[in-house]
N, C-alpha and C. Protein backbone atom coordinates (compact mmCIF):
# COMPACT_ATOMS: atom_id res chain seq x y z
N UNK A 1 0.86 -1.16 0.00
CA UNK A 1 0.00 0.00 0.00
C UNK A 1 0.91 1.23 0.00
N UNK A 2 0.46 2.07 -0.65
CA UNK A 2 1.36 3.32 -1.25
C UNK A 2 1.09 4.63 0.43
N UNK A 3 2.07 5.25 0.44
CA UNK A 3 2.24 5.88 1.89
C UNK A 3 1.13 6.90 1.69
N UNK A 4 0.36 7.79 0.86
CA UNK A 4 -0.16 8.46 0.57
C UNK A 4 -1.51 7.72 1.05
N UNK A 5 -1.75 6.48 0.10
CA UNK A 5 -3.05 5.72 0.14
C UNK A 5 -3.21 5.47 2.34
N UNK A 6 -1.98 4.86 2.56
CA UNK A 6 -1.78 4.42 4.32
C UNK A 6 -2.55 5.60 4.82
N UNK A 7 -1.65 6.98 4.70
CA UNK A 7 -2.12 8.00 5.16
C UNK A 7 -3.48 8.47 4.78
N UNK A 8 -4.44 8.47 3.90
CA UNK A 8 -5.28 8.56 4.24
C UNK A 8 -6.46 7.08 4.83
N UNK A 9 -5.91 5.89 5.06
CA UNK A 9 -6.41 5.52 5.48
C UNK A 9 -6.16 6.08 6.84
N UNK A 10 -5.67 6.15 7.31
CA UNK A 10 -5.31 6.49 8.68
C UNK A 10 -6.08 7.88 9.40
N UNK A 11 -6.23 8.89 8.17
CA UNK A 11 -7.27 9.80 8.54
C UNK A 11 -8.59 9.32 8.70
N UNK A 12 -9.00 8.36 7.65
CA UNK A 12 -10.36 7.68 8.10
C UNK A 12 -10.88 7.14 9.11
N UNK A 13 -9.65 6.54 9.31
CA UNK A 13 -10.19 5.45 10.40
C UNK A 13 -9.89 6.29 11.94
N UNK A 14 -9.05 6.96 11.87
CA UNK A 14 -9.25 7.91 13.53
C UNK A 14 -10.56 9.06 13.52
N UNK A 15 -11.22 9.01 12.63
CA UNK A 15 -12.72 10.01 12.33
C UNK A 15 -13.65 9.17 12.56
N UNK A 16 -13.72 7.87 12.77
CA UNK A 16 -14.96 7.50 12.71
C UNK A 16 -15.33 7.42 14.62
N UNK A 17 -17.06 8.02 14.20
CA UNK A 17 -17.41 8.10 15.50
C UNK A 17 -18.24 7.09 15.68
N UNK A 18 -18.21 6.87 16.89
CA UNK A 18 -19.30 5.93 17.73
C UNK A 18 -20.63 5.38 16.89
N UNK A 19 -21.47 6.55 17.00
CA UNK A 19 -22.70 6.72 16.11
C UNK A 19 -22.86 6.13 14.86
N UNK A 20 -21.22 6.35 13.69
CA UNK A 20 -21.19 5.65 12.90
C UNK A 20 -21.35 4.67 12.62
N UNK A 21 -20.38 4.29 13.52
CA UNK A 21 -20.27 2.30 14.08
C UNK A 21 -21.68 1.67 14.41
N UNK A 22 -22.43 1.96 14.76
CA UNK A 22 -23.77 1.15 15.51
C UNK A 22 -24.80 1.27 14.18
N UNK A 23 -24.53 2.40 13.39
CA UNK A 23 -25.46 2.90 12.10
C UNK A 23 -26.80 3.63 12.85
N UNK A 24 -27.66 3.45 11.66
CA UNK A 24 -29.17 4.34 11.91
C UNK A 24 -29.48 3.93 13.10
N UNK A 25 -29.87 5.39 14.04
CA UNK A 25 -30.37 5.28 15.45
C UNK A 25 -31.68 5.28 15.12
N UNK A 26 -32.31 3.70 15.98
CA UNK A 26 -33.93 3.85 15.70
C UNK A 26 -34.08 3.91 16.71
N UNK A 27 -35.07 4.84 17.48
CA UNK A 27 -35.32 4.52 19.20
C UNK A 27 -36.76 4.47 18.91
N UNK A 28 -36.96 3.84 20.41
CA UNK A 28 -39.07 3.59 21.26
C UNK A 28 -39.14 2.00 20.89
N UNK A 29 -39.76 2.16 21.81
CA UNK A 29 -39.68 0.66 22.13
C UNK A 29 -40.36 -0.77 20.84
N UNK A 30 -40.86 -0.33 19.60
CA UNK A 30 -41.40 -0.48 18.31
C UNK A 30 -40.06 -1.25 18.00
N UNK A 31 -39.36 0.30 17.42
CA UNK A 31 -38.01 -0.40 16.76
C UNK A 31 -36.98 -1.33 17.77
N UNK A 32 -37.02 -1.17 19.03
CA UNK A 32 -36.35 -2.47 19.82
C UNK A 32 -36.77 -3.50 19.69
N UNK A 33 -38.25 -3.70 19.42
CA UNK A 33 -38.98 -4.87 19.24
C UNK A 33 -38.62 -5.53 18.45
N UNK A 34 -39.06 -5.05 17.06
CA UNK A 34 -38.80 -5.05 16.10
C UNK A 34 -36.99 -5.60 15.63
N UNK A 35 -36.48 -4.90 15.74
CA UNK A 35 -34.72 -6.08 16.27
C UNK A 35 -34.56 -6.65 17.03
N UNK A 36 -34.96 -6.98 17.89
CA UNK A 36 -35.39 -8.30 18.90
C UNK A 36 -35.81 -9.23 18.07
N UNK A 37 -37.13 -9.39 17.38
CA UNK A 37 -38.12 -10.13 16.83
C UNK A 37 -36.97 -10.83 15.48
N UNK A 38 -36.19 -9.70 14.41
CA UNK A 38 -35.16 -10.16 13.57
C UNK A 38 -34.34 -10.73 13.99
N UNK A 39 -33.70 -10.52 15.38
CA UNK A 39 -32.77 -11.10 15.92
C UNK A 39 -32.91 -12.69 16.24
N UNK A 40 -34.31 -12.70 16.70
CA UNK A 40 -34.65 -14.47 17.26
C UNK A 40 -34.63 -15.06 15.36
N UNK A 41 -35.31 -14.71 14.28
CA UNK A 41 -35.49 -15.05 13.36
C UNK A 41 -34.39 -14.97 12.34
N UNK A 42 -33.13 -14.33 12.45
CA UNK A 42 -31.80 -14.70 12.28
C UNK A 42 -31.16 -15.73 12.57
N UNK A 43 -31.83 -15.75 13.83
CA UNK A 43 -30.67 -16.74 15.18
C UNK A 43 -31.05 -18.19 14.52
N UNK A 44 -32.65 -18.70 14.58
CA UNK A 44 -32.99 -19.62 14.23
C UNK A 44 -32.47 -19.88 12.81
N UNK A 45 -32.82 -18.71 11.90
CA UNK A 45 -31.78 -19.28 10.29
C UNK A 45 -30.59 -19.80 10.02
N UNK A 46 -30.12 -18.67 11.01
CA UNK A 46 -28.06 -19.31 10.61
C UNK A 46 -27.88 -20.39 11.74
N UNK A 47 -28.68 -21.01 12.78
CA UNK A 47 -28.57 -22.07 13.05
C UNK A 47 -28.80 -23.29 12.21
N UNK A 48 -30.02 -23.01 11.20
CA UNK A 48 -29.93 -23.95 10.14
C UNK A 48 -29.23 -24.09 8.96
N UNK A 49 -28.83 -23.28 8.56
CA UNK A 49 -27.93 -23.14 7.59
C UNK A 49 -26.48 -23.82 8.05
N UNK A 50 -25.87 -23.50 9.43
CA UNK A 50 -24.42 -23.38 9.69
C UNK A 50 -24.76 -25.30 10.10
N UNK A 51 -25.72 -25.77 10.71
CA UNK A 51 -26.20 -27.37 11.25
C UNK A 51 -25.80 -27.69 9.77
N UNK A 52 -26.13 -27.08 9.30
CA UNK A 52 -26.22 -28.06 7.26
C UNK A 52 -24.95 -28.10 6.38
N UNK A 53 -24.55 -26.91 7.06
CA UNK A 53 -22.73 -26.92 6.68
C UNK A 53 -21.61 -27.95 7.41
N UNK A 54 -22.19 -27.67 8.42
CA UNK A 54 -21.27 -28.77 9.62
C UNK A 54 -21.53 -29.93 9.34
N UNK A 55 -23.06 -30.55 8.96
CA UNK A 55 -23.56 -31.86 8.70
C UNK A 55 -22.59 -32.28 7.39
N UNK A 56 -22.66 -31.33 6.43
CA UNK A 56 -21.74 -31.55 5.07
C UNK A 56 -20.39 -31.62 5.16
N UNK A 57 -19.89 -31.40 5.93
CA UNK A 57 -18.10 -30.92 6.30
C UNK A 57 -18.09 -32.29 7.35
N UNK A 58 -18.90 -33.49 7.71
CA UNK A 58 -18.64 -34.20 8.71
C UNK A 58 -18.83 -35.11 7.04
N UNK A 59 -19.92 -35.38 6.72
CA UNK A 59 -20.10 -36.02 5.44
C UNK A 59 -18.40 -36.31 4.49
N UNK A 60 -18.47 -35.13 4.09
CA UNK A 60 -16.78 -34.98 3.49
C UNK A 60 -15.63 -35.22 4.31
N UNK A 61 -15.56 -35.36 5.49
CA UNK A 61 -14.53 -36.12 6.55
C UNK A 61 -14.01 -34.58 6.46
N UNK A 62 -14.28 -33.27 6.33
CA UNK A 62 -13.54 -32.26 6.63
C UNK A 62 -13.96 -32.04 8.37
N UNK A 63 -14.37 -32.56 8.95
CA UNK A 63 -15.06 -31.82 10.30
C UNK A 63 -14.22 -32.95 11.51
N UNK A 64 -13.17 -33.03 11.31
CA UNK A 64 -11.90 -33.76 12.20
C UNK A 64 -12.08 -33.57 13.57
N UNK A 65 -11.73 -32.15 13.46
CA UNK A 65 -11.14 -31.80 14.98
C UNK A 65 -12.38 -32.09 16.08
N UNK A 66 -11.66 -32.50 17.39
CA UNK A 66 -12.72 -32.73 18.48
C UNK A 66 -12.38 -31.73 19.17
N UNK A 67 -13.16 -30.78 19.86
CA UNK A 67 -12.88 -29.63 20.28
C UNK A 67 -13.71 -30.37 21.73
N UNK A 68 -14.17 -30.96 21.80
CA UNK A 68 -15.01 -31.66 23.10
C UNK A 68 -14.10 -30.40 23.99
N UNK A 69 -12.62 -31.50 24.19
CA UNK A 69 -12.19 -31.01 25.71
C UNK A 69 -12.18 -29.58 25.76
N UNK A 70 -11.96 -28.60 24.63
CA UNK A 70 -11.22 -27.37 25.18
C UNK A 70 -13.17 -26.94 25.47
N UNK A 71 -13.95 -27.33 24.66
CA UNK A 71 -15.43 -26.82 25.18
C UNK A 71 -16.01 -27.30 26.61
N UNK A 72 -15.80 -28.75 26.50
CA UNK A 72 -15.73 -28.90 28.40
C UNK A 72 -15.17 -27.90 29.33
N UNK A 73 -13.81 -27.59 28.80
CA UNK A 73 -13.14 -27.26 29.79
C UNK A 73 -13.41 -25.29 30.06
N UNK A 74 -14.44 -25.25 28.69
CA UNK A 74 -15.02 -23.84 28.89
C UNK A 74 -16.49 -24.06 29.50
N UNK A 75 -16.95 -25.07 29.49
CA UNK A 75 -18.38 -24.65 30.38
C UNK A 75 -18.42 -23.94 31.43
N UNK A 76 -19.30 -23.63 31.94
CA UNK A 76 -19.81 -23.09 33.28
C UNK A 76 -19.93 -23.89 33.86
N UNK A 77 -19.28 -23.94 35.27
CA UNK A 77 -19.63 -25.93 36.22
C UNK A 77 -20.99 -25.29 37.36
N UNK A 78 -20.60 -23.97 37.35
CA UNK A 78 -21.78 -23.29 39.12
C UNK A 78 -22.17 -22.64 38.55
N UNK A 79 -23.89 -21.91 38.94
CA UNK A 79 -24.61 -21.07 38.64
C UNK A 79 -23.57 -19.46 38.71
N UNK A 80 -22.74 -19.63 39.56
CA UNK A 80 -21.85 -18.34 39.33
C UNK A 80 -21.42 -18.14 38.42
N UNK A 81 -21.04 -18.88 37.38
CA UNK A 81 -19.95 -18.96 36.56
C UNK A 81 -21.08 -18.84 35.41
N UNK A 82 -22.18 -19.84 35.14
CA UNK A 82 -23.51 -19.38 34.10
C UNK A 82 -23.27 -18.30 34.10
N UNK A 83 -23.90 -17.39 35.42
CA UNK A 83 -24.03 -16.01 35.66
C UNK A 83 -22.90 -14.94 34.67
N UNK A 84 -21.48 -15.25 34.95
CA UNK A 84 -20.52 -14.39 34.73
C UNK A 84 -20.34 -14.83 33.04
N UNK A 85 -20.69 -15.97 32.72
CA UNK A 85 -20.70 -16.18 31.24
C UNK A 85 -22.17 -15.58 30.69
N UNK A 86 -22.80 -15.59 30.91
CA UNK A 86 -23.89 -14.84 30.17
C UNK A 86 -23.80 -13.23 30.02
N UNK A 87 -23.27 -12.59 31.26
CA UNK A 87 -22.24 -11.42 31.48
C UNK A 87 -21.60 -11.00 30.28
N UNK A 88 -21.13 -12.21 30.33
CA UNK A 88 -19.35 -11.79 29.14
C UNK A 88 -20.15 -12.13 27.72
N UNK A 89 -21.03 -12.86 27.54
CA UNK A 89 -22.13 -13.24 26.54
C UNK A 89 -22.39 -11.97 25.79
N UNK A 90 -23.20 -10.98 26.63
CA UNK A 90 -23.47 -9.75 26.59
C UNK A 90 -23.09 -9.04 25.83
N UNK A 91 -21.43 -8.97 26.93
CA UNK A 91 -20.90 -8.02 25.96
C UNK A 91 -19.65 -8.32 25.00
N UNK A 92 -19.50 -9.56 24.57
CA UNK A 92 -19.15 -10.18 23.76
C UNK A 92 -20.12 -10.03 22.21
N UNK A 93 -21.20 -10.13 22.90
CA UNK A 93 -22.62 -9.22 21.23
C UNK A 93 -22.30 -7.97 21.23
N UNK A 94 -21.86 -7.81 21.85
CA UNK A 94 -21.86 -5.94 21.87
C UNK A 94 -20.63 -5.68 21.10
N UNK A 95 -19.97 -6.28 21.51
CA UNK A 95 -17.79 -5.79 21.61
C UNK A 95 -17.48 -6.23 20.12
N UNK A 96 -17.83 -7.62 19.88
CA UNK A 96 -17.19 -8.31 18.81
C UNK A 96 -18.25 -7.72 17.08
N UNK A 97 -19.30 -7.36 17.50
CA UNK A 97 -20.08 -6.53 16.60
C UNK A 97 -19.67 -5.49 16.60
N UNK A 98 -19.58 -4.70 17.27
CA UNK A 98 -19.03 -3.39 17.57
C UNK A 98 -17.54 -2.99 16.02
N UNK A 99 -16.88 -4.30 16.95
CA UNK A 99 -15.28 -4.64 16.40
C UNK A 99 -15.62 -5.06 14.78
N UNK A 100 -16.66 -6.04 14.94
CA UNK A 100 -16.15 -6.97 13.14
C UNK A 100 -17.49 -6.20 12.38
N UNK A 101 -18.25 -5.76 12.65
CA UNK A 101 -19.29 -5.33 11.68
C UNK A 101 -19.39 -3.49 11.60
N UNK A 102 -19.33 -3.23 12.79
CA UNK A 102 -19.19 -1.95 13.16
C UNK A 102 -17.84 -1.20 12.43
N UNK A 103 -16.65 -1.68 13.25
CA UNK A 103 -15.84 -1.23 12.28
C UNK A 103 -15.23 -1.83 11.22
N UNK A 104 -14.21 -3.71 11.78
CA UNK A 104 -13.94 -3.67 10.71
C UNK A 104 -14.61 -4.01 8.69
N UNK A 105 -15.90 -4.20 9.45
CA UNK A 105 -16.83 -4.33 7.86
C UNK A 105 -17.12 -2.69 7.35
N UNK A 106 -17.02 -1.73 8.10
CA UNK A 106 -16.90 -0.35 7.70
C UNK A 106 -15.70 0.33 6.76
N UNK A 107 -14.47 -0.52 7.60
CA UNK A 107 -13.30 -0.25 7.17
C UNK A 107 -12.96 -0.86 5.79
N UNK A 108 -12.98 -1.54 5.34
CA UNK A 108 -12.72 -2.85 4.54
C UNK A 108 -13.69 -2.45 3.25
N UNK A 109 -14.82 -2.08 3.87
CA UNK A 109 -15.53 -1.86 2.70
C UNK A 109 -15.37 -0.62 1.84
N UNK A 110 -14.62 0.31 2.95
CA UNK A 110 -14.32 2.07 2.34
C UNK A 110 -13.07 1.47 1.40
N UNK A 111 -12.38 0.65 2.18
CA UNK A 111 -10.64 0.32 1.67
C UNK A 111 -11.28 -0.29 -0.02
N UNK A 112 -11.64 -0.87 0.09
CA UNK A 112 -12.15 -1.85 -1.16
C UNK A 112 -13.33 -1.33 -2.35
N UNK A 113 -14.07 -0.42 -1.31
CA UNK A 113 -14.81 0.15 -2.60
C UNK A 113 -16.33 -1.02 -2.72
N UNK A 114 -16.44 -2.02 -2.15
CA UNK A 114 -17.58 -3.02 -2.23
C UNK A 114 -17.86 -3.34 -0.87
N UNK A 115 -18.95 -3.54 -0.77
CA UNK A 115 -19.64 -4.14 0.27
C UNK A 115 -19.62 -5.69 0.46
N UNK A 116 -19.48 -6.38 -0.14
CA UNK A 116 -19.51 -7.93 -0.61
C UNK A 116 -18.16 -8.02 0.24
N UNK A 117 -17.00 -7.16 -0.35
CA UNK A 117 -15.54 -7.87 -0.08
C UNK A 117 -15.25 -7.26 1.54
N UNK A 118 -15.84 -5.99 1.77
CA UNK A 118 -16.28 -5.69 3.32
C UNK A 118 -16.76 -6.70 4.26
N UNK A 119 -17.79 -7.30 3.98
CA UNK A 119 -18.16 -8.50 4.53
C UNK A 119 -17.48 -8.85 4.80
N UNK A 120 -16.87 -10.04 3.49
CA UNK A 120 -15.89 -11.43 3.74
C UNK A 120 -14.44 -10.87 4.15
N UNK A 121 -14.27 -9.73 4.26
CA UNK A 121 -12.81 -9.89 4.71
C UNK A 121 -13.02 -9.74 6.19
N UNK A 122 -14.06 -8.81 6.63
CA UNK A 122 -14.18 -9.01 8.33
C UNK A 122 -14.81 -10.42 9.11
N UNK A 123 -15.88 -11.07 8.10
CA UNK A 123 -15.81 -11.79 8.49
C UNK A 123 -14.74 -13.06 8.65
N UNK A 124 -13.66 -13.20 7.37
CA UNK A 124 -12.48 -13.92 7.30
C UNK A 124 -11.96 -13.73 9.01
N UNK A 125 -11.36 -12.27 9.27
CA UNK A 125 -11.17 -12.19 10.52
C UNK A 125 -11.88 -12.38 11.42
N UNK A 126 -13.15 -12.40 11.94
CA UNK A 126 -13.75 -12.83 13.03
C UNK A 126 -13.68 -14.50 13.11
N UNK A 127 -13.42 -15.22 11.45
CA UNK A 127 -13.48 -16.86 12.10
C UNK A 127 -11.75 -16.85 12.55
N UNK A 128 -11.17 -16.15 12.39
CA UNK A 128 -9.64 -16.17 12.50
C UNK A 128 -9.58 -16.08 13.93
N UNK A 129 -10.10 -15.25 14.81
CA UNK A 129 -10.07 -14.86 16.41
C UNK A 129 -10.97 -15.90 17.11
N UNK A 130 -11.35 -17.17 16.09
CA UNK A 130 -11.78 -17.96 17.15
C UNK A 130 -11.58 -19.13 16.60
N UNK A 131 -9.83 -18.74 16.39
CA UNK A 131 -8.88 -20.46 15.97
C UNK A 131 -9.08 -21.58 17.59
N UNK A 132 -9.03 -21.32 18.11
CA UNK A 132 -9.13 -22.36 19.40
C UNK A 132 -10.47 -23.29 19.05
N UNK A 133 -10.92 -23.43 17.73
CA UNK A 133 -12.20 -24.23 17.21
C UNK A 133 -12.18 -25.26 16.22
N UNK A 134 -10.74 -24.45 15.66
CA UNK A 134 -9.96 -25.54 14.88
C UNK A 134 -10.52 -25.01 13.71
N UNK A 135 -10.14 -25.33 12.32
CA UNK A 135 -10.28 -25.06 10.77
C UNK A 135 -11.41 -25.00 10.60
N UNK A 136 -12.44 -26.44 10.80
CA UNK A 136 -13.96 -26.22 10.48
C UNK A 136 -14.79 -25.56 11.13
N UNK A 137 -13.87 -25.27 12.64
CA UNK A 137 -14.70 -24.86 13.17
C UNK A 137 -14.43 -22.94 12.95
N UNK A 138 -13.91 -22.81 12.79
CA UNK A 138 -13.56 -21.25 11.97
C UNK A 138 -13.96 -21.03 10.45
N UNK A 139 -14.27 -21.91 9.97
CA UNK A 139 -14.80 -22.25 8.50
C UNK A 139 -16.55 -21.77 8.98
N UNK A 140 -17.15 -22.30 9.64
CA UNK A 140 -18.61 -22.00 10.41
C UNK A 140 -18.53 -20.68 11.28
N UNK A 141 -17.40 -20.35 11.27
CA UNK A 141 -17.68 -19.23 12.19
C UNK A 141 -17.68 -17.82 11.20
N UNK A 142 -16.08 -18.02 10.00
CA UNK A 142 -16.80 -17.23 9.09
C UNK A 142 -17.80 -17.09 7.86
N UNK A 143 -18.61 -18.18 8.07
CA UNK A 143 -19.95 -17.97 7.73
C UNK A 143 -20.92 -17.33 7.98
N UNK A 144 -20.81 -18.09 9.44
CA UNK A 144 -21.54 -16.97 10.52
C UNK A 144 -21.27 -15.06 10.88
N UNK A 145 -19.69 -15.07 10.61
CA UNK A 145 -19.83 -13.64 10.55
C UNK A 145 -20.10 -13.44 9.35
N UNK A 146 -20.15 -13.57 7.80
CA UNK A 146 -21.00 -13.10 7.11
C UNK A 146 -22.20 -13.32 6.99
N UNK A 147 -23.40 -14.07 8.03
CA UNK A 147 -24.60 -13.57 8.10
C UNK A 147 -24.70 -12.49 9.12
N UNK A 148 -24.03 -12.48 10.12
CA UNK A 148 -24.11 -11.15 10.88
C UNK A 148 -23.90 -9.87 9.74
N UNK A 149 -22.45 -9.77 8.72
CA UNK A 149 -21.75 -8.62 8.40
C UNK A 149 -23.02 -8.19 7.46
N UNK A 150 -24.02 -9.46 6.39
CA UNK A 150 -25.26 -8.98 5.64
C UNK A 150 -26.38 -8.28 6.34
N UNK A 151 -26.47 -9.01 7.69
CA UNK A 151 -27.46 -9.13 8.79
C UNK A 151 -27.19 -7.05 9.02
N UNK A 152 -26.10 -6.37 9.46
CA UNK A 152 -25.91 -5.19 9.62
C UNK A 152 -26.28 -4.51 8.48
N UNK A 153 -25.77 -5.01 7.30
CA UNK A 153 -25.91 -3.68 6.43
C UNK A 153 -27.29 -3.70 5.75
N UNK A 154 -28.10 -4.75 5.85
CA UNK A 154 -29.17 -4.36 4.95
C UNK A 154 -30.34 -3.80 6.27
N UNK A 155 -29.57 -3.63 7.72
CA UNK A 155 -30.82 -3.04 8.84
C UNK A 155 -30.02 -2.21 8.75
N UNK A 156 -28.42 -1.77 8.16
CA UNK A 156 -28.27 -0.30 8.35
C UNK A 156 -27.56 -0.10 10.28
N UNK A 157 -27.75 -1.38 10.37
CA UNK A 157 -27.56 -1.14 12.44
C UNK A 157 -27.13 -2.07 12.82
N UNK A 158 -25.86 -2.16 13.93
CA UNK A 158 -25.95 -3.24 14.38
C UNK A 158 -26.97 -3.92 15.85
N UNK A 159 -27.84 -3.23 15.69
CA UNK A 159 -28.34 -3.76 17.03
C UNK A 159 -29.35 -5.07 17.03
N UNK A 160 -29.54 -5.55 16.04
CA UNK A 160 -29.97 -7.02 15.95
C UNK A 160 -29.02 -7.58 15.58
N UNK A 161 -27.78 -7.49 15.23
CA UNK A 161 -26.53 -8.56 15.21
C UNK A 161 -26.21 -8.65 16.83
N UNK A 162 -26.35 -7.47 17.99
CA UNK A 162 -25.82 -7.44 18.81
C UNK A 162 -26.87 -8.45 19.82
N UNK A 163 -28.20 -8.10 19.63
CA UNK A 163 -28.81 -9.12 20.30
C UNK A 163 -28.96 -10.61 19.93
N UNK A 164 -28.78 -11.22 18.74
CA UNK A 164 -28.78 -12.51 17.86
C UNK A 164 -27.33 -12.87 19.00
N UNK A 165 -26.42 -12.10 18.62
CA UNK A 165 -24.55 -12.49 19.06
C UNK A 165 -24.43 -12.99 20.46
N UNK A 166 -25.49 -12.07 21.21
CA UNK A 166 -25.46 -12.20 22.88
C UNK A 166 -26.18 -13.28 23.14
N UNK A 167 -27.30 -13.27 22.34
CA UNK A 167 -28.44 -14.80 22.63
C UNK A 167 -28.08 -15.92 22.49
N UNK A 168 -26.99 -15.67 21.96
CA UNK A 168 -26.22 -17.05 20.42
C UNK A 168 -25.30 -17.50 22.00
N UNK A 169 -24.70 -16.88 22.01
CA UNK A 169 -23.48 -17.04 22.81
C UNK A 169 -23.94 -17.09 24.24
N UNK A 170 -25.19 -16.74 24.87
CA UNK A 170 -25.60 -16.89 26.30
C UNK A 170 -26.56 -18.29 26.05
N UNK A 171 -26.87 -18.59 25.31
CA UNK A 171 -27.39 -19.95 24.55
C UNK A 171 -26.69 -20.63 24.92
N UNK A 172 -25.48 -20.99 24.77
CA UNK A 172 -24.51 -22.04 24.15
C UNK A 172 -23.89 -22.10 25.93
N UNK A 173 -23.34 -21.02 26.50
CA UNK A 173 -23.36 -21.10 27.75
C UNK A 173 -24.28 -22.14 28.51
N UNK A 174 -25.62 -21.39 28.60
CA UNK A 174 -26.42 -22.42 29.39
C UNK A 174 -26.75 -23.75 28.64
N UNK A 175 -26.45 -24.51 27.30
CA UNK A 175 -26.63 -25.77 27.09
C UNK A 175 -25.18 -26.37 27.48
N UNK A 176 -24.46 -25.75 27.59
CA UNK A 176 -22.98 -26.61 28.07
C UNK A 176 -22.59 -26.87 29.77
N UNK A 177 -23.44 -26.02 30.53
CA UNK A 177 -23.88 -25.90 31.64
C UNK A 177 -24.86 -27.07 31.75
N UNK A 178 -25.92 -27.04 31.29
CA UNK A 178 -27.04 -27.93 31.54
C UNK A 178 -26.28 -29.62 30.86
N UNK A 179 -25.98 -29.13 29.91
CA UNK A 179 -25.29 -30.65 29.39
C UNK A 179 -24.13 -30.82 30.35
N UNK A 180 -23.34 -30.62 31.02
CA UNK A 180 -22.82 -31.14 31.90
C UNK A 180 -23.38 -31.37 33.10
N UNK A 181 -23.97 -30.67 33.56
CA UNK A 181 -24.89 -31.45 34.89
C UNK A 181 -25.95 -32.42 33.97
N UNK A 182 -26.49 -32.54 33.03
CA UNK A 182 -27.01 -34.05 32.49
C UNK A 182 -26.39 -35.21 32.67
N UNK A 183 -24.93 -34.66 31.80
CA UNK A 183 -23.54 -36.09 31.68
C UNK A 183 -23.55 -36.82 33.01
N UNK A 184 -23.03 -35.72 34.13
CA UNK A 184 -22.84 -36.20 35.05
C UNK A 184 -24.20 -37.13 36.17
N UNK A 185 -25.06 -36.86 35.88
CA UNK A 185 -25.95 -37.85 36.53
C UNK A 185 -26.85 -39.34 35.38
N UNK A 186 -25.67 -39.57 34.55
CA UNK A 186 -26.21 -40.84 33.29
C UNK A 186 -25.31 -41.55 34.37
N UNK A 187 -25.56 -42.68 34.52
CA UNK A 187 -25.00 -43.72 35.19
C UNK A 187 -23.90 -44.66 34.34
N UNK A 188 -22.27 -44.66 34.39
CA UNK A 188 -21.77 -44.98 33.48
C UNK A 188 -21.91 -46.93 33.59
């Protein structure tokens, strides 16, 4: 990248404000609804879609890795720990939207000139920051951030990526919670 081109990226990207990042402010309690309501009806889609990818990638012997232990070894074992993961759930929808759709799908897309390659390059990076899942499992994840990165730009906002992200992820908390207190009372 040419020092001229750097430099004005560099003016861009220290200008962007807050407001930008989140997109069109809809307020009253209508439009919260209303991304709430997209948010559950997202959540349920790219659960079927990403089940049908994973089902196909196990089919093709691409879906190897057993991630069991490092996901065991992330459950929640005490209602404290549910608690503090649904917490970090939160703002993990908040932070990582904020980060991959907010800015870097903002950024990427000014750099590039398209919205398409905005997407896939932030989403490329968001399955990249959650290598501890292994290949396929970062293969599903940047899928998943490009239904979030579409999910933002055609509401213009991220605030139904942010509630889908938090639900998704305070979800998965309490079934790894509940599935371990299941395991443990099957009689081996």
């Amino acid at each position: 990248m040419g020092a001229a081109r750097t430099r004005a990226l560099g003016r861009r990207l220290s200008g962007v404000r807050l407001r930008q990042l989140l997109g069109v402010h809809r307020s009253g309690a209508v439009e919260i609804w209303t991304d709430f309501a997209i948010a559950v009806g997202f959540w349920f889609a790219s659960l079927l879609v990403l089940g049908a990818v994973a089902f196909l990638l196990r089919l093709a012997h691409l879906h190897p890795e057993d991630i069991r232990g490092v996901v065991t070894q992330m459950a929640p074992a005490s209602l404290v720990e549910l608690a503090i993961w649904i917490a970090l759930s939160i703002s993990a929808g908040i932070c990582e939207e904020l980060v991959f759709r907010g800015y870097l799908q903002q950024q990427f897309t000014a750099l590039t000139r398209r919205i398409w390659l905005g997407i896939a390059i932030s989403a490329v990076f968001f399955g990249l920051s959650h290598g501890y899942e292994g290949a396929s499992g970062m293969l599903l994840i940047v899928l998943y951030g490009s239904f979030f990165g579409i999910l933002a730009y055609l509401r213009r906002s991220l605030r139904a990526g942010m509630f889908a992200h938090a639900w998704h992820d305070s979800v998965s908390g309490l079934v790894l919670y509940l599935g371990a207190h299941l395991l443990q009372r099957i009689p081996h």
